[in-house]
PDB file of N, CA and C in Angstrom:
ATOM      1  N   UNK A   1       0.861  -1.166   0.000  1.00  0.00           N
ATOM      2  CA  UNK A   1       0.000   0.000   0.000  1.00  0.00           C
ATOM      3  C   UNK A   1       0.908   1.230   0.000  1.00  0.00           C
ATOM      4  N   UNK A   2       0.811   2.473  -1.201  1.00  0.00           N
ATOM      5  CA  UNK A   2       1.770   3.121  -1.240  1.00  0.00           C
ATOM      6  C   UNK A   2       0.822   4.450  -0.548  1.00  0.00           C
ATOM      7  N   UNK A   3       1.494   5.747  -0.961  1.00  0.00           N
ATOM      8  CA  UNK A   3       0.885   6.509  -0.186  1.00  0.00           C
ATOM      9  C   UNK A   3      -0.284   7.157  -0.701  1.00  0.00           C
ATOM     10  N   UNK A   4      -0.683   7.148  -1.748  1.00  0.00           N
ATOM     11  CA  UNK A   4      -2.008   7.928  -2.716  1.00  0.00           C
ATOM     12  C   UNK A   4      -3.121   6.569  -1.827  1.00  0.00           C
ATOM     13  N   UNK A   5      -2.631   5.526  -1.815  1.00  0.00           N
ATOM     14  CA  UNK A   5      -3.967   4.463  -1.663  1.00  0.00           C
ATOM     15  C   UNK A   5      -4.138   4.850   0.339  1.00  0.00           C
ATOM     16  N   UNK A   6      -3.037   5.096   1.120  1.00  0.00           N
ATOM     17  CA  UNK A   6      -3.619   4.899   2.476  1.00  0.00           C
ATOM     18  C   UNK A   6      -4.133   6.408   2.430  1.00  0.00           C
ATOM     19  N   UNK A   7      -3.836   7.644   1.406  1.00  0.00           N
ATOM     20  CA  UNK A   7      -4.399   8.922   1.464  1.00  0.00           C
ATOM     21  C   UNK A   7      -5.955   8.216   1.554  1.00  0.00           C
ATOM     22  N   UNK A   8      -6.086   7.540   0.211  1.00  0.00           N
ATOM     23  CA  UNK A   8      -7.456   7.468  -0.522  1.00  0.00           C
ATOM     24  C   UNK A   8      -8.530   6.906   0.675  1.00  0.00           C
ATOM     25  N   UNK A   9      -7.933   5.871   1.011  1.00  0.00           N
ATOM     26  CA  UNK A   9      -8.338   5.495   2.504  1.00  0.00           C
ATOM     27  C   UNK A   9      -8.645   6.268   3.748  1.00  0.00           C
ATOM     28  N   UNK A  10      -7.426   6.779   4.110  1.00  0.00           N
ATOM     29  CA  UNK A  10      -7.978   7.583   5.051  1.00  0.00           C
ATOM     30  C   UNK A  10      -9.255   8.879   4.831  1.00  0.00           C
ATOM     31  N   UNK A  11      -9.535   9.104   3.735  1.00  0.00           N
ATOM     32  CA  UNK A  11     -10.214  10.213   3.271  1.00  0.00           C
ATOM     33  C   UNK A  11     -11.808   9.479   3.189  1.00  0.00           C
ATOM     34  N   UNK A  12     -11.396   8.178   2.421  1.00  0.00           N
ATOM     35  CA  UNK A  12     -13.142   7.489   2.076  1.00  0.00           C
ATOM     36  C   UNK A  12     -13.439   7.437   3.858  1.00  0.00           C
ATOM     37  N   UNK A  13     -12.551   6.560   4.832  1.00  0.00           N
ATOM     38  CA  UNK A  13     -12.982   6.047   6.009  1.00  0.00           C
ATOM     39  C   UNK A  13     -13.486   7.495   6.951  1.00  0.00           C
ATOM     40  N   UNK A  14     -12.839   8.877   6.777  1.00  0.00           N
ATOM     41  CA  UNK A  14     -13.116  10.197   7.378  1.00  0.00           C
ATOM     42  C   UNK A  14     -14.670  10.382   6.686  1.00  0.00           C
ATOM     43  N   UNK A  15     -14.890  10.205   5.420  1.00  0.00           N
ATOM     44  CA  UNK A  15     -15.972  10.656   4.577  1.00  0.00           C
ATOM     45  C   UNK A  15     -17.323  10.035   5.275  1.00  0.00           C
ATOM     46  N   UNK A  16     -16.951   8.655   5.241  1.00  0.00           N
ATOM     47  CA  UNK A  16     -17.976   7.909   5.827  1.00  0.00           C
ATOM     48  C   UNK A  16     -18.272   8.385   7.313  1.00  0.00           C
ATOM     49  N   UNK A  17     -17.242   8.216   8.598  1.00  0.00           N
ATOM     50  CA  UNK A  17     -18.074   8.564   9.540  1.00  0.00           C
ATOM     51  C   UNK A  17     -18.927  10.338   9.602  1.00  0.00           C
ATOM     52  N   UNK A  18     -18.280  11.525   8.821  1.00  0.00           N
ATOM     53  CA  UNK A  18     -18.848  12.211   8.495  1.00  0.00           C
ATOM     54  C   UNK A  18     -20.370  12.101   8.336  1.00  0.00           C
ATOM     55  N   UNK A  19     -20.497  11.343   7.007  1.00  0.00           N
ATOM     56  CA  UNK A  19     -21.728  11.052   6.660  1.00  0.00           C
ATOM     57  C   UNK A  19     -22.685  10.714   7.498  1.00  0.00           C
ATOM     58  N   UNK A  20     -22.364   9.386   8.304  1.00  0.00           N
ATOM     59  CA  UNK A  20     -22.708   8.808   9.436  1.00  0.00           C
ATOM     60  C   UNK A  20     -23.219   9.346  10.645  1.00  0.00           C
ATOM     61  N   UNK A  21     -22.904  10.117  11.328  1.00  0.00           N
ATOM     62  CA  UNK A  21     -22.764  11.679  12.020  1.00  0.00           C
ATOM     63  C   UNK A  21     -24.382  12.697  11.284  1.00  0.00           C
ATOM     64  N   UNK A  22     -23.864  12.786  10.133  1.00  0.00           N
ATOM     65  CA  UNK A  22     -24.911  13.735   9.597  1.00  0.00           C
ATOM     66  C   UNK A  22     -26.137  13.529   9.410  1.00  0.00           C
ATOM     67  N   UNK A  23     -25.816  12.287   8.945  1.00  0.00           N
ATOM     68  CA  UNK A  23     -27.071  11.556   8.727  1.00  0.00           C
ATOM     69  C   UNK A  23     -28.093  11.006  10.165  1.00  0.00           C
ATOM     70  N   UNK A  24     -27.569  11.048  10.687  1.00  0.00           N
ATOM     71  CA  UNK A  24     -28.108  10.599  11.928  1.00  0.00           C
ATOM     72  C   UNK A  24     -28.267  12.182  12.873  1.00  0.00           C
ATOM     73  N   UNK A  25     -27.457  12.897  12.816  1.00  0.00           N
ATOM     74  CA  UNK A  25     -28.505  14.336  13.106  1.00  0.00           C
ATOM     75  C   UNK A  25     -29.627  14.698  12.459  1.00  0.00           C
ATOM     76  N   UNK A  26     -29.622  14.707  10.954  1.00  0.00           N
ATOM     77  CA  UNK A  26     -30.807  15.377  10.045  1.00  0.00           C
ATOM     78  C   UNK A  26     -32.004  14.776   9.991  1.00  0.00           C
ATOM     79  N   UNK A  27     -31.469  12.886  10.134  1.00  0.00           N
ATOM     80  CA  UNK A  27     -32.908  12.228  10.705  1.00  0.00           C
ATOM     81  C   UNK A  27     -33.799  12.501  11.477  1.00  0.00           C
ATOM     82  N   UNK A  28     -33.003  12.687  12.657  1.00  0.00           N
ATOM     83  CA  UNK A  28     -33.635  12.913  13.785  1.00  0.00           C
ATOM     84  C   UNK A  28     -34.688  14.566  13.691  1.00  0.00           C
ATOM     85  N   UNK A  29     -33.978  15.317  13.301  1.00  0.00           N
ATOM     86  CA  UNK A  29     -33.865  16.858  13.082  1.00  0.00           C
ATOM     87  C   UNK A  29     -35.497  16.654  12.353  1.00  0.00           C
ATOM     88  N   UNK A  30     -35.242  16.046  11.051  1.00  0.00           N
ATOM     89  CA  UNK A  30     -36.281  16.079  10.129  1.00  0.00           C
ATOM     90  C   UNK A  30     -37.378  15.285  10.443  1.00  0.00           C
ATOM     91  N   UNK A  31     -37.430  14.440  11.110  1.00  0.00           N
ATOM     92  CA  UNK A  31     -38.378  13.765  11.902  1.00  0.00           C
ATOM     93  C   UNK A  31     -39.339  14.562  12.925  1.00  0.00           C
ATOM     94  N   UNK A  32     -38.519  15.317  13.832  1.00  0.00           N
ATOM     95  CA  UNK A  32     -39.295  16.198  14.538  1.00  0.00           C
ATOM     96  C   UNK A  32     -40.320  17.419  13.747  1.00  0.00           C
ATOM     97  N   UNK A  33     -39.514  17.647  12.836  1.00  0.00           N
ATOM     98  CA  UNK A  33     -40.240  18.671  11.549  1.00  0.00           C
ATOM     99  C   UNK A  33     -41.008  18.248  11.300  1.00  0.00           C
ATOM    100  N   UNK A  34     -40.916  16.803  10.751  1.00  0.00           N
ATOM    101  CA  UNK A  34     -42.325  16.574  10.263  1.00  0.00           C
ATOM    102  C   UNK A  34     -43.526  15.869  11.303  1.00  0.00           C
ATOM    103  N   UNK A  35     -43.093  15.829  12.763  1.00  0.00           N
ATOM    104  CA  UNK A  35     -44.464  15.818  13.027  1.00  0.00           C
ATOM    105  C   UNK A  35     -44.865  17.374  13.801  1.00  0.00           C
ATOM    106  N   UNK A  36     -44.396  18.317  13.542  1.00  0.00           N
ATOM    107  CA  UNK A  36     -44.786  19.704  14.327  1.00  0.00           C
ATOM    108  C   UNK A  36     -45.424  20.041  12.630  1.00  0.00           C
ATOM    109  N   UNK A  37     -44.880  19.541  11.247  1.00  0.00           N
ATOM    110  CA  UNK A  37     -46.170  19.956   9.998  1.00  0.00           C
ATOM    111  C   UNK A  37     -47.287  19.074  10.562  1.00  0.00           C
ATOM    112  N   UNK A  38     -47.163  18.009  10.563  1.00  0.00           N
ATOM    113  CA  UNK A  38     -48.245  16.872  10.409  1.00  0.00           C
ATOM    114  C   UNK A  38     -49.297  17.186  12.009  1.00  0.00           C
ATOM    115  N   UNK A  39     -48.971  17.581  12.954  1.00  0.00           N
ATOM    116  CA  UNK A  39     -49.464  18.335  13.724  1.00  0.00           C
ATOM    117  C   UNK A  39     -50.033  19.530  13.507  1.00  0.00           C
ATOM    118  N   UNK A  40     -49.480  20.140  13.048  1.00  0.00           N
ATOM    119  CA  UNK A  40     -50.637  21.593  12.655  1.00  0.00           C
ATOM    120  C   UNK A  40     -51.285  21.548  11.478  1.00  0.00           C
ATOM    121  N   UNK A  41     -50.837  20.933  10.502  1.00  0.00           N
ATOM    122  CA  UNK A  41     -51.993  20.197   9.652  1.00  0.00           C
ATOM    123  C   UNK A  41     -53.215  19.863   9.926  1.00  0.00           C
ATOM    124  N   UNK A  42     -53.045  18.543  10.608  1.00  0.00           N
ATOM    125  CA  UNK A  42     -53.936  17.963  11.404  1.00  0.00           C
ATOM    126  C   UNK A  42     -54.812  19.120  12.350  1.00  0.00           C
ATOM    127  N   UNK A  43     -54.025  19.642  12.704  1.00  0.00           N
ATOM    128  CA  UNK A  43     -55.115  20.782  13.597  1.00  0.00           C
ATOM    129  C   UNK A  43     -56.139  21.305  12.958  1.00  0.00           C
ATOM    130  N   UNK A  44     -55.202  22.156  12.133  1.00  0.00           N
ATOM    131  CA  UNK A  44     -56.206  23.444  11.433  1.00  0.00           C
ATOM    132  C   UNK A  44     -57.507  22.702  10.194  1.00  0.00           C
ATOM    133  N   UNK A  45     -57.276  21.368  10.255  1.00  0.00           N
ATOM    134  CA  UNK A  45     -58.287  20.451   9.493  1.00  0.00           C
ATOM    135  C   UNK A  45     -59.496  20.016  10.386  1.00  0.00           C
ATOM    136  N   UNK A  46     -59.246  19.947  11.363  1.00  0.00           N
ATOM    137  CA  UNK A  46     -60.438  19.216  12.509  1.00  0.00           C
ATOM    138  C   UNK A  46     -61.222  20.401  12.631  1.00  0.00           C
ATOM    139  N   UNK A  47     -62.926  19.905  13.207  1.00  0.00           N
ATOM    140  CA  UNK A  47     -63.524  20.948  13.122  1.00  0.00           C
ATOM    141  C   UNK A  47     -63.507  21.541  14.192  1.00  0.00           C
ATOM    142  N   UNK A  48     -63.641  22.693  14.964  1.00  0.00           N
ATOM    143  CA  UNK A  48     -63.772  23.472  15.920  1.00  0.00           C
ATOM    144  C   UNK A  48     -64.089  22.724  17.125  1.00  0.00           C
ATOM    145  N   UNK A  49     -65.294  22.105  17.296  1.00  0.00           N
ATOM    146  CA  UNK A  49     -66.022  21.358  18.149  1.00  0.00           C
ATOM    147  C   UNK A  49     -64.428  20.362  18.536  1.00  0.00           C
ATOM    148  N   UNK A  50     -63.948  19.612  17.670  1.00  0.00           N
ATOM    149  CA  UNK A  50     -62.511  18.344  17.755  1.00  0.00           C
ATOM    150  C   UNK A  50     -61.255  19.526  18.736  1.00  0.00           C
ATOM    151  N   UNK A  51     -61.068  20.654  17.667  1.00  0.00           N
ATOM    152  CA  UNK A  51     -60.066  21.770  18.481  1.00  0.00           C
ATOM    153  C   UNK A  51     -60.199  21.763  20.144  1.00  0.00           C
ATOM    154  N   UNK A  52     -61.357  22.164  20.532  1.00  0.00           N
ATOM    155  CA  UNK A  52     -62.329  22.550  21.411  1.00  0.00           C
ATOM    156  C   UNK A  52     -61.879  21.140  22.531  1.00  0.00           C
ATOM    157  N   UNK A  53     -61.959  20.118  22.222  1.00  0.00           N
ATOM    158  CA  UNK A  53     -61.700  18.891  23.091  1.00  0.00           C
ATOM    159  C   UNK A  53     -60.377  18.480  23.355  1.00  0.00           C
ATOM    160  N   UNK A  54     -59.411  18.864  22.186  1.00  0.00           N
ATOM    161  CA  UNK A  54     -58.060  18.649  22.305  1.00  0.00           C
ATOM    162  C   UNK A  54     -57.225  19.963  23.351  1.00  0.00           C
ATOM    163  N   UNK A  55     -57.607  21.483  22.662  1.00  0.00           N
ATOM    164  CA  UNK A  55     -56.696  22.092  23.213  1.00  0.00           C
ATOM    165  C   UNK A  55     -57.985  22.956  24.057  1.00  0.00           C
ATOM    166  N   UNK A  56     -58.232  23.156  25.454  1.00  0.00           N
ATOM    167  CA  UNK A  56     -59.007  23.994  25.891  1.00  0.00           C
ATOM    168  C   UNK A  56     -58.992  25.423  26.014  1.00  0.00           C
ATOM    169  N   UNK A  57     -58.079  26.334  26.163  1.00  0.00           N
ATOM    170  CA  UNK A  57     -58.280  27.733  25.869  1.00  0.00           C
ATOM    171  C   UNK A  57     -58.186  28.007  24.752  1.00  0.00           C
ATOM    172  N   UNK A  58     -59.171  28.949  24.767  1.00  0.00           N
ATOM    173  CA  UNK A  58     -59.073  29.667  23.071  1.00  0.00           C
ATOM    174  C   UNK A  58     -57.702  30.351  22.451  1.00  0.00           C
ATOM    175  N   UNK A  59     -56.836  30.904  23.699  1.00  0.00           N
ATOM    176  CA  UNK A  59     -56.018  31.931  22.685  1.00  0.00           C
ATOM    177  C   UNK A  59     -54.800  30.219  23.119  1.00  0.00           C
ATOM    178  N   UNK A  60     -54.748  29.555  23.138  1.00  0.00           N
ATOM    179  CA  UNK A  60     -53.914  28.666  23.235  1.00  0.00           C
ATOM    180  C   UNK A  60     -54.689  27.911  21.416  1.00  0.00           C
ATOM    181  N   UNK A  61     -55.252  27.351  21.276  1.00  0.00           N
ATOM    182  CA  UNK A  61     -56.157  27.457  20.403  1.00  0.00           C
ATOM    183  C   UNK A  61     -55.908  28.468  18.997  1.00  0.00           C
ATOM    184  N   UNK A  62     -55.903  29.374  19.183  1.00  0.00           N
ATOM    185  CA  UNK A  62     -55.510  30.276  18.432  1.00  0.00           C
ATOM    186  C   UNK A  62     -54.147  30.459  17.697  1.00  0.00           C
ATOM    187  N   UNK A  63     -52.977  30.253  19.060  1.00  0.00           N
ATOM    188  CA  UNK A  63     -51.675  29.810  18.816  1.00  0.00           C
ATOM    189  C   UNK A  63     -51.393  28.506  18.034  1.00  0.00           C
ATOM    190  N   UNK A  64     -52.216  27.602  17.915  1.00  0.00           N
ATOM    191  CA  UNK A  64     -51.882  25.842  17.291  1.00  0.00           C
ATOM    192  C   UNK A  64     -51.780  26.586  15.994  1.00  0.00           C
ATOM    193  N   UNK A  65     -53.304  27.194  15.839  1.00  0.00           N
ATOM    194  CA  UNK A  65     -53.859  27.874  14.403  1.00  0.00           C
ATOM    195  C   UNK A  65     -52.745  28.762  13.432  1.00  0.00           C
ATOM    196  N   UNK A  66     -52.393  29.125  14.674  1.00  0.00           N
ATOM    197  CA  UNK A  66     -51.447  30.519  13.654  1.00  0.00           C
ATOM    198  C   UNK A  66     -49.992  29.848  13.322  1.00  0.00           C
ATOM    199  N   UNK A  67     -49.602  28.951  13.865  1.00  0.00           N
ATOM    200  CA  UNK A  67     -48.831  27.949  13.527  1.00  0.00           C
ATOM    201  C   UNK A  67     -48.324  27.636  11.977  1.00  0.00           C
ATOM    202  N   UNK A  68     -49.879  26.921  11.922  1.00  0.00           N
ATOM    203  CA  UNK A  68     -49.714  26.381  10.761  1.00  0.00           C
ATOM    204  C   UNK A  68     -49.441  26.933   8.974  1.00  0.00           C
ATOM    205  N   UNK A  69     -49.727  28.321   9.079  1.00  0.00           N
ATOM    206  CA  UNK A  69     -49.248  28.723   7.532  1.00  0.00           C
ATOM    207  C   UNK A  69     -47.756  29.156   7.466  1.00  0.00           C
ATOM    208  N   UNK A  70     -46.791  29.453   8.614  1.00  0.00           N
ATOM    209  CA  UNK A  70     -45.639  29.542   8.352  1.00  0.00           C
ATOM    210  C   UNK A  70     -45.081  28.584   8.673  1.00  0.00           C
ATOM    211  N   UNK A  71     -45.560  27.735   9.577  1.00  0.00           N
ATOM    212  CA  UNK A  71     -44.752  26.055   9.429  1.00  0.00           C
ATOM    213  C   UNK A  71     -44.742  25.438   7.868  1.00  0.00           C
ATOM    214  N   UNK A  72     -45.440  25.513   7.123  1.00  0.00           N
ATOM    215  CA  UNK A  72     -46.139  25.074   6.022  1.00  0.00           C
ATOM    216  C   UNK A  72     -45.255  25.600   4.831  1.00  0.00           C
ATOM    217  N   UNK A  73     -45.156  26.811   4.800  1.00  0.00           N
ATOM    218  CA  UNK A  73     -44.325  27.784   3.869  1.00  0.00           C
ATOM    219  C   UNK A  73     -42.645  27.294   4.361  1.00  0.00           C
ATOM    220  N   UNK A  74     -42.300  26.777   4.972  1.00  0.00           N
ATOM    221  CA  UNK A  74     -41.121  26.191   4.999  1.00  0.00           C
ATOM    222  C   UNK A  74     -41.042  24.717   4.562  1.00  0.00           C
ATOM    223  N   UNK A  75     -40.271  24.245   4.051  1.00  0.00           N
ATOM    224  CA  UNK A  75     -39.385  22.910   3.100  1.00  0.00           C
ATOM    225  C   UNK A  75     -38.341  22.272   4.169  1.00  0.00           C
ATOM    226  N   UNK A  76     -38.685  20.883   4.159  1.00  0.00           N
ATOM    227  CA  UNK A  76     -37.913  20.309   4.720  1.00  0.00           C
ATOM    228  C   UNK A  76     -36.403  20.795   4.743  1.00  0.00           C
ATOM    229  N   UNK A  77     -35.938  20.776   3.362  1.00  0.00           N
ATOM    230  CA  UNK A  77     -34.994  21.165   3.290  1.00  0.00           C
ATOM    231  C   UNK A  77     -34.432  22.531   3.657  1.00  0.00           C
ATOM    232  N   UNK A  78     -35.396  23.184   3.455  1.00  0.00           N
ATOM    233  CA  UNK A  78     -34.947  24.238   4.078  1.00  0.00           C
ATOM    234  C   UNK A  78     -35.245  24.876   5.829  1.00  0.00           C
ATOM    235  N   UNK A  79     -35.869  23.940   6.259  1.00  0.00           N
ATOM    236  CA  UNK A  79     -35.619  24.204   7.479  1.00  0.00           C
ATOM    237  C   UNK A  79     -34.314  22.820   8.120  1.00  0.00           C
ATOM    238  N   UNK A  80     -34.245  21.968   7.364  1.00  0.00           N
ATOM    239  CA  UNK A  80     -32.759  21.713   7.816  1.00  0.00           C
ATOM    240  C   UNK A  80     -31.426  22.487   7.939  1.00  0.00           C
ATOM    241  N   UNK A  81     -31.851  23.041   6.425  1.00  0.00           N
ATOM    242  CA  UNK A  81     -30.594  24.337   5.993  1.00  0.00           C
ATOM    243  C   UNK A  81     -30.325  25.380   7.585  1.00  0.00           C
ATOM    244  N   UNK A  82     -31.695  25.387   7.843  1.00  0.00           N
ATOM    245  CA  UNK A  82     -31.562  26.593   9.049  1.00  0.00           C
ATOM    246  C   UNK A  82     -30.679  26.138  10.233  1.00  0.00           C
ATOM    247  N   UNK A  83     -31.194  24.867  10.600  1.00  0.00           N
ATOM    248  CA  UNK A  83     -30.629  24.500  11.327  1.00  0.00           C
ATOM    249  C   UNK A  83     -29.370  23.876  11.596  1.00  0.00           C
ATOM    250  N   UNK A  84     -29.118  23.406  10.425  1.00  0.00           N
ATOM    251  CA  UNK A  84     -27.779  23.343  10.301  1.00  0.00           C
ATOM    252  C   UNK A  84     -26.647  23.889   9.779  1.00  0.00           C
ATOM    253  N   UNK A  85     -26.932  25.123   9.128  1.00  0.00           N
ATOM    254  CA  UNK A  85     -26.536  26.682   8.953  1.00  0.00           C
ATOM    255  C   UNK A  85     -25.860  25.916   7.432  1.00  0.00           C
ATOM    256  N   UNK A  86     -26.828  25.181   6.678  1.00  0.00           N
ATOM    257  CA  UNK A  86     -25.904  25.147   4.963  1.00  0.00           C
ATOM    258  C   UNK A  86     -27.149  25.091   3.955  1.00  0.00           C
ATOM    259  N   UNK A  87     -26.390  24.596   2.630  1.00  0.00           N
ATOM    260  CA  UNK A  87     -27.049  25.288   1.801  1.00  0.00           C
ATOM    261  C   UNK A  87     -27.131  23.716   1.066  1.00  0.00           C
ATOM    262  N   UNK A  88     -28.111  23.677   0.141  1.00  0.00           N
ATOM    263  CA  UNK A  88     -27.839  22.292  -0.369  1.00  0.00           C
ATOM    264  C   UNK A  88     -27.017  22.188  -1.474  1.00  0.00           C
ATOM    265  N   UNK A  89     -26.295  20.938  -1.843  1.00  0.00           N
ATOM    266  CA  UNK A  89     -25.073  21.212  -2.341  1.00  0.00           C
ATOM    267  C   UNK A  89     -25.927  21.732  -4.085  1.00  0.00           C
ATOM    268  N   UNK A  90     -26.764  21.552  -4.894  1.00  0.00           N
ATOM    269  CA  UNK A  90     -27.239  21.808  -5.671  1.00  0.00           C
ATOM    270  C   UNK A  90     -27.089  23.557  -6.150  1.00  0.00           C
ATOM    271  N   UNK A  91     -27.096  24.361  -4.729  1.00  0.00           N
ATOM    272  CA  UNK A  91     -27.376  25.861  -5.129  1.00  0.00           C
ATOM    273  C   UNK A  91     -25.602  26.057  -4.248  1.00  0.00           C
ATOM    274  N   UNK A  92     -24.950  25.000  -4.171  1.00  0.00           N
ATOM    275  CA  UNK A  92     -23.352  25.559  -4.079  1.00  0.00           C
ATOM    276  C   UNK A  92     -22.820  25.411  -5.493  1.00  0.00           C
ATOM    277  N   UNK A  93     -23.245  24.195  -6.092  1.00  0.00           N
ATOM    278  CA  UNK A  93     -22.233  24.508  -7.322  1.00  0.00           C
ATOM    279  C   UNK A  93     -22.899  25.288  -8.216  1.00  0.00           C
ATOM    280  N   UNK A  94     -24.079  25.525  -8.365  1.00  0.00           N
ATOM    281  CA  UNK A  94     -24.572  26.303  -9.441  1.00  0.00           C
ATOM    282  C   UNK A  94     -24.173  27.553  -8.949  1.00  0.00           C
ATOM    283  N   UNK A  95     -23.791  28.525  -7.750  1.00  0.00           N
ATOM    284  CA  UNK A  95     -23.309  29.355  -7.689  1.00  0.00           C
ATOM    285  C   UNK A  95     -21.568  29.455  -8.168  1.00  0.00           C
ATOM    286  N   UNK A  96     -21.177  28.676  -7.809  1.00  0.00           N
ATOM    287  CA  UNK A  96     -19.387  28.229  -8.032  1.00  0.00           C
ATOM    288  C   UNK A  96     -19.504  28.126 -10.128  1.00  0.00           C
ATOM    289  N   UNK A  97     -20.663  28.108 -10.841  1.00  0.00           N
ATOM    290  CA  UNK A  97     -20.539  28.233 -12.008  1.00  0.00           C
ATOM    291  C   UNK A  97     -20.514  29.636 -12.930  1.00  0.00           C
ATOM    292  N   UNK A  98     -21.296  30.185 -12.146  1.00  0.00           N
ATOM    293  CA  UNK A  98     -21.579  31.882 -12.533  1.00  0.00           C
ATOM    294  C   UNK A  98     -19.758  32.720 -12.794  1.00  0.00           C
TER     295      UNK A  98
END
């Protein structure tokens, strides 16, 4: 094994736990996202009377409600981006082409 192959190595074996790491934050990350959509979804769909039994004050009530159109207007992806302060690699290289 000369030295380009234990480089190549050490770089794939760094790459992978990287990945590994990331992937297992964004799961988690994106999982919670989608049940705080699938939650206010679900809310603002049930009828008043259903609201009414689940959440008891009105301005609590009100808060589920107002929730849901800016939870909604955000993309998975882009509320990962937020949280993990990047960009997806798609709008890095198309900028790196300009």
């Amino acid at each position: 094994m000369g030295y380009r192959d234990g480089t190549s190595a050490g770089n794939e074996a760094s790459a992978q736990e990287g990945f590994n790491i990331g992937f297992k934050q964004s799961a988690s990350s994106g999982y919670k996202w989608g049940i705080v959509s699938g939650i206010t979804s679900a809310f603002v769909s049930l009828p008043d009377q259903f609201k009414e039994k689940l959440v008891k004050k009105l301005e609590d009530r009100g808060r589920f409600q107002s929730l849901y159109k800016p939870v909604q207007e955000i993309s998975t992806d882009d509320a990962l981006g937020i949280m993990y302060h990047f960009q997806p690699l798609q709008e890095n290289t198309q900028s790196h082409r300009r």
